[in-house]
C-alpha atoms as a PDB file:
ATOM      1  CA  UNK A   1      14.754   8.329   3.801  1.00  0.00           C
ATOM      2  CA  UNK A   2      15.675   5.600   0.962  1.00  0.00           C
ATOM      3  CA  UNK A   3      14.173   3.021   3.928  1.00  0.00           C
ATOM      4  CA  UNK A   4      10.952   5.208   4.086  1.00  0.00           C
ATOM      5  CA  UNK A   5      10.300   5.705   0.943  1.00  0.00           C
ATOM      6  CA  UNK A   6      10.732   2.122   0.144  1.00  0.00           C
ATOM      7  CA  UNK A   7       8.666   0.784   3.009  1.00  0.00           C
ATOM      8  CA  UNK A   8       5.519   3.202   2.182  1.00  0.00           C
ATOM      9  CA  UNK A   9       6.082   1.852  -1.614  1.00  0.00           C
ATOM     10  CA  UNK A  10       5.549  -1.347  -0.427  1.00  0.00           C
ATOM     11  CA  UNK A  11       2.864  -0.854   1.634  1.00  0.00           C
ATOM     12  CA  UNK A  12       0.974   1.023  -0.818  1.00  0.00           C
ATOM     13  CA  UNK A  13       1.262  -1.753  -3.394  1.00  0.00           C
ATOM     14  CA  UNK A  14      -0.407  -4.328  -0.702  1.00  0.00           C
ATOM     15  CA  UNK A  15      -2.635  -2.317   0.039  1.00  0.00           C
ATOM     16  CA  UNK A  16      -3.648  -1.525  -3.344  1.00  0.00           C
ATOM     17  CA  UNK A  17      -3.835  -5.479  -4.267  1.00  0.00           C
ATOM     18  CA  UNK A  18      -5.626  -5.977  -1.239  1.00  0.00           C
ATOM     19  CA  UNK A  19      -8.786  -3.673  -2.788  1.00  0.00           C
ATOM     20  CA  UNK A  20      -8.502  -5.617  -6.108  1.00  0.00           C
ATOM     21  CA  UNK A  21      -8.700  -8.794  -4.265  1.00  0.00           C
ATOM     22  CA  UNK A  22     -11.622  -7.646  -1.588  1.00  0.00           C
ATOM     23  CA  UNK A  23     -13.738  -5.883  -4.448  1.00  0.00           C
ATOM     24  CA  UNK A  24     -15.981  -8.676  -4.948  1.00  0.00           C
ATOM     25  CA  UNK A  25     -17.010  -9.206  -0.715  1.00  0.00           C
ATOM     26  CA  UNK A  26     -18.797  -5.376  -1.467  1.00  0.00           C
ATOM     27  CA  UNK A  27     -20.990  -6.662  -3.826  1.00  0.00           C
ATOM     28  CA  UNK A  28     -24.656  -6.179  -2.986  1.00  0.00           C
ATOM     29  CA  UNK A  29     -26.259  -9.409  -0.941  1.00  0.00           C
ATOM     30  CA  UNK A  30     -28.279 -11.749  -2.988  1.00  0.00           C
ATOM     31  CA  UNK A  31     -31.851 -12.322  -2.041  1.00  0.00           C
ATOM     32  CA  UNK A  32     -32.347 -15.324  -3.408  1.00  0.00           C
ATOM     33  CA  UNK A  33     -31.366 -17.816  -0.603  1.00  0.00           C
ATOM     34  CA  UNK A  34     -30.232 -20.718  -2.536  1.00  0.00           C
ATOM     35  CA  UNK A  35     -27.290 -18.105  -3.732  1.00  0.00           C
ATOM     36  CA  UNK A  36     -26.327 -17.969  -0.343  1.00  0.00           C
ATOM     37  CA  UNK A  37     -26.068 -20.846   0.097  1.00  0.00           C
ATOM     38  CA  UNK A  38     -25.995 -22.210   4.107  1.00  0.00           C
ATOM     39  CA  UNK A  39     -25.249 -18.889   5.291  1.00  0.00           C
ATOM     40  CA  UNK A  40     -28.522 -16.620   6.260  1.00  0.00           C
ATOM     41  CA  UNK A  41     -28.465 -13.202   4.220  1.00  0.00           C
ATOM     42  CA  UNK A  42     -27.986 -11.384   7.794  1.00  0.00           C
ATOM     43  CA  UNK A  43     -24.615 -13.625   7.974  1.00  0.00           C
ATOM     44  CA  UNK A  44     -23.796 -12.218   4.544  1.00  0.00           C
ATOM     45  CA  UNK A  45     -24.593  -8.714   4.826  1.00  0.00           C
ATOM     46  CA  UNK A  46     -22.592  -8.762   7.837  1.00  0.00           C
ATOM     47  CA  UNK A  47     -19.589  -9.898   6.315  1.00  0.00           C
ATOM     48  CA  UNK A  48     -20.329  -7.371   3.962  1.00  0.00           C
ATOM     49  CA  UNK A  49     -20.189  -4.469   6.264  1.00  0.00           C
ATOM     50  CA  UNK A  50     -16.996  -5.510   7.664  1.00  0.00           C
ATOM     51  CA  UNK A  51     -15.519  -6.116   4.249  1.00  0.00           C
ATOM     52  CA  UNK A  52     -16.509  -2.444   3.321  1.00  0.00           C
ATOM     53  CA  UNK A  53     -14.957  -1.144   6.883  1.00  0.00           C
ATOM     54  CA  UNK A  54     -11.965  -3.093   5.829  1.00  0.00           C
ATOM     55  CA  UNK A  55     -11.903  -1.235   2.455  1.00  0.00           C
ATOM     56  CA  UNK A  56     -12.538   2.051   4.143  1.00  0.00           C
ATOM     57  CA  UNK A  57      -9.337   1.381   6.556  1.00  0.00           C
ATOM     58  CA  UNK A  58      -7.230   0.365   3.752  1.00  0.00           C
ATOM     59  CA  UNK A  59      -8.255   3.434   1.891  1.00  0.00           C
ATOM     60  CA  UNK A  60      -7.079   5.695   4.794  1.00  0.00           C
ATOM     61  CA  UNK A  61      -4.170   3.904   5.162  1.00  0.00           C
ATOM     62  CA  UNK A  62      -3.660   5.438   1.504  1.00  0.00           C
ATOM     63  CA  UNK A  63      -4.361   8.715   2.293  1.00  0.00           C
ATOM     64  CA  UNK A  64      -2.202   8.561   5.062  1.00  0.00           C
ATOM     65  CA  UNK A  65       0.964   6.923   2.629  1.00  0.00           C
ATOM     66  CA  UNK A  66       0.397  10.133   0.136  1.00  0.00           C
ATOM     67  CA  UNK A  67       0.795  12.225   3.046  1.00  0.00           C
ATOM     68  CA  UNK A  68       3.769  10.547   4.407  1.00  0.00           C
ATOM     69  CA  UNK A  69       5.698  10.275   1.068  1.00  0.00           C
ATOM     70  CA  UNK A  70       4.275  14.180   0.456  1.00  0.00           C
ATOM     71  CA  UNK A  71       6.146  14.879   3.910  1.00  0.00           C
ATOM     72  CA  UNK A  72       9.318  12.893   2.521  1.00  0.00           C
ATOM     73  CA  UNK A  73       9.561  15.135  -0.478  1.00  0.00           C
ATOM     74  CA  UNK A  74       9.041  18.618   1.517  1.00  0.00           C
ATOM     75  CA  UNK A  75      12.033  16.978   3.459  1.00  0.00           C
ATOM     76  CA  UNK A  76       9.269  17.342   6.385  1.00  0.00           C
ATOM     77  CA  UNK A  77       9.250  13.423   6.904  1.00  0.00           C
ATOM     78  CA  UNK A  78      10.108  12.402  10.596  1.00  0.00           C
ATOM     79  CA  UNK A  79       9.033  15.318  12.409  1.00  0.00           C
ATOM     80  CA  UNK A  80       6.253  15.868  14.661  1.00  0.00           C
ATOM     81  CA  UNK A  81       3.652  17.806  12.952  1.00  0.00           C
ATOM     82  CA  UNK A  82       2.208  19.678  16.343  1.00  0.00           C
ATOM     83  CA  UNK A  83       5.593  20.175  17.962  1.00  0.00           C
ATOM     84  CA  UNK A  84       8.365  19.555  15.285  1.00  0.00           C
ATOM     85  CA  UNK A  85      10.248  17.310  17.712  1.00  0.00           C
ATOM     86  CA  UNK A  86      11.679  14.684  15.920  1.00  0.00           C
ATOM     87  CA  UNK A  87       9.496  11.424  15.767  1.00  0.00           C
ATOM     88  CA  UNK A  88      11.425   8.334  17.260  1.00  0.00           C
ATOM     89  CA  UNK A  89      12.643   5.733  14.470  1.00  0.00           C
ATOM     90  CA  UNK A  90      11.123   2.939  16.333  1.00  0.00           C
ATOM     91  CA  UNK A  91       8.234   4.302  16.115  1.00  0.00           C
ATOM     92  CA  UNK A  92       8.662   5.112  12.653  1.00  0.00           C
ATOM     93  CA  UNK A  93       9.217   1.396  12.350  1.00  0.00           C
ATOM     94  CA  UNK A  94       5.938   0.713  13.563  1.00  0.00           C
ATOM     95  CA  UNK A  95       4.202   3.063  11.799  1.00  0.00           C
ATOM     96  CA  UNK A  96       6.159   5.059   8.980  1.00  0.00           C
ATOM     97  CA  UNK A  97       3.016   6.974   7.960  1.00  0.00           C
ATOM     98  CA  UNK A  98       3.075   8.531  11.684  1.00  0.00           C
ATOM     99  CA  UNK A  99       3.052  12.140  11.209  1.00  0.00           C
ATOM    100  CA  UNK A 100       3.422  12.718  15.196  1.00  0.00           C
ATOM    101  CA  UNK A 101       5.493  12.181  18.377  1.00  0.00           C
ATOM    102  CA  UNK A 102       4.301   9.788  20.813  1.00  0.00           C
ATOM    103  CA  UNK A 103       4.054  12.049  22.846  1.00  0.00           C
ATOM    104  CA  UNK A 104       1.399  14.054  20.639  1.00  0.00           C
ATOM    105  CA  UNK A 105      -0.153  11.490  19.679  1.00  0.00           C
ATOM    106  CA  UNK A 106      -1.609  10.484  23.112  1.00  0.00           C
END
């Protein structure tokens, strides 16, 4: 559990500098075209879009980390939530905020 815990800590904190750092690609798109410099404004707003998808991924990924560490404290943490099977540590490797078995999960 002590590797769990310390794995969705970390992941948490990158995550959670990676919003401070990508706040500023969400800001609205400039009109003015000499802000934009040699990119069109369609170029920018769609870098926009998939800086807020980004954002929106990263801020499931947190959602799913509270859940996980949530599951940790309930002593829940590493078994399937459908079946209760035990969830394989390699795939716990891979993912640590899985919640179920491969097996479920497909």
């Amino acid at each position: 559990m002590k590797k769990a815990k310390a794995r969705l800590a970390a992941l948490k904190a990158e995550i959670e500098s990676l919003l401070v750092m990508g706040a500023d690609a969400n800001a609205p798109v400039e009109l003015d075209q000499v802000a934009v410099g040699r990119l069109s404004r369609m170029d920018s707003m769609q870098q926009q879009a998939m800086a807020q998808a980004a954002e929106r991924a990263r801020r499931r990924d947190l959602v799913r980390i509270e859940m996980a560490e949530r599951r940790i404290a309930e002593g829940e943490y590493g078994f399937c939530s459908e079946c209760g099977d035990e969830i394989a540590e390699k795939r716990l490797d891979v993912d640590p905020m899985a919640e179920r078995c491969i097996n479920c999960a497909q």
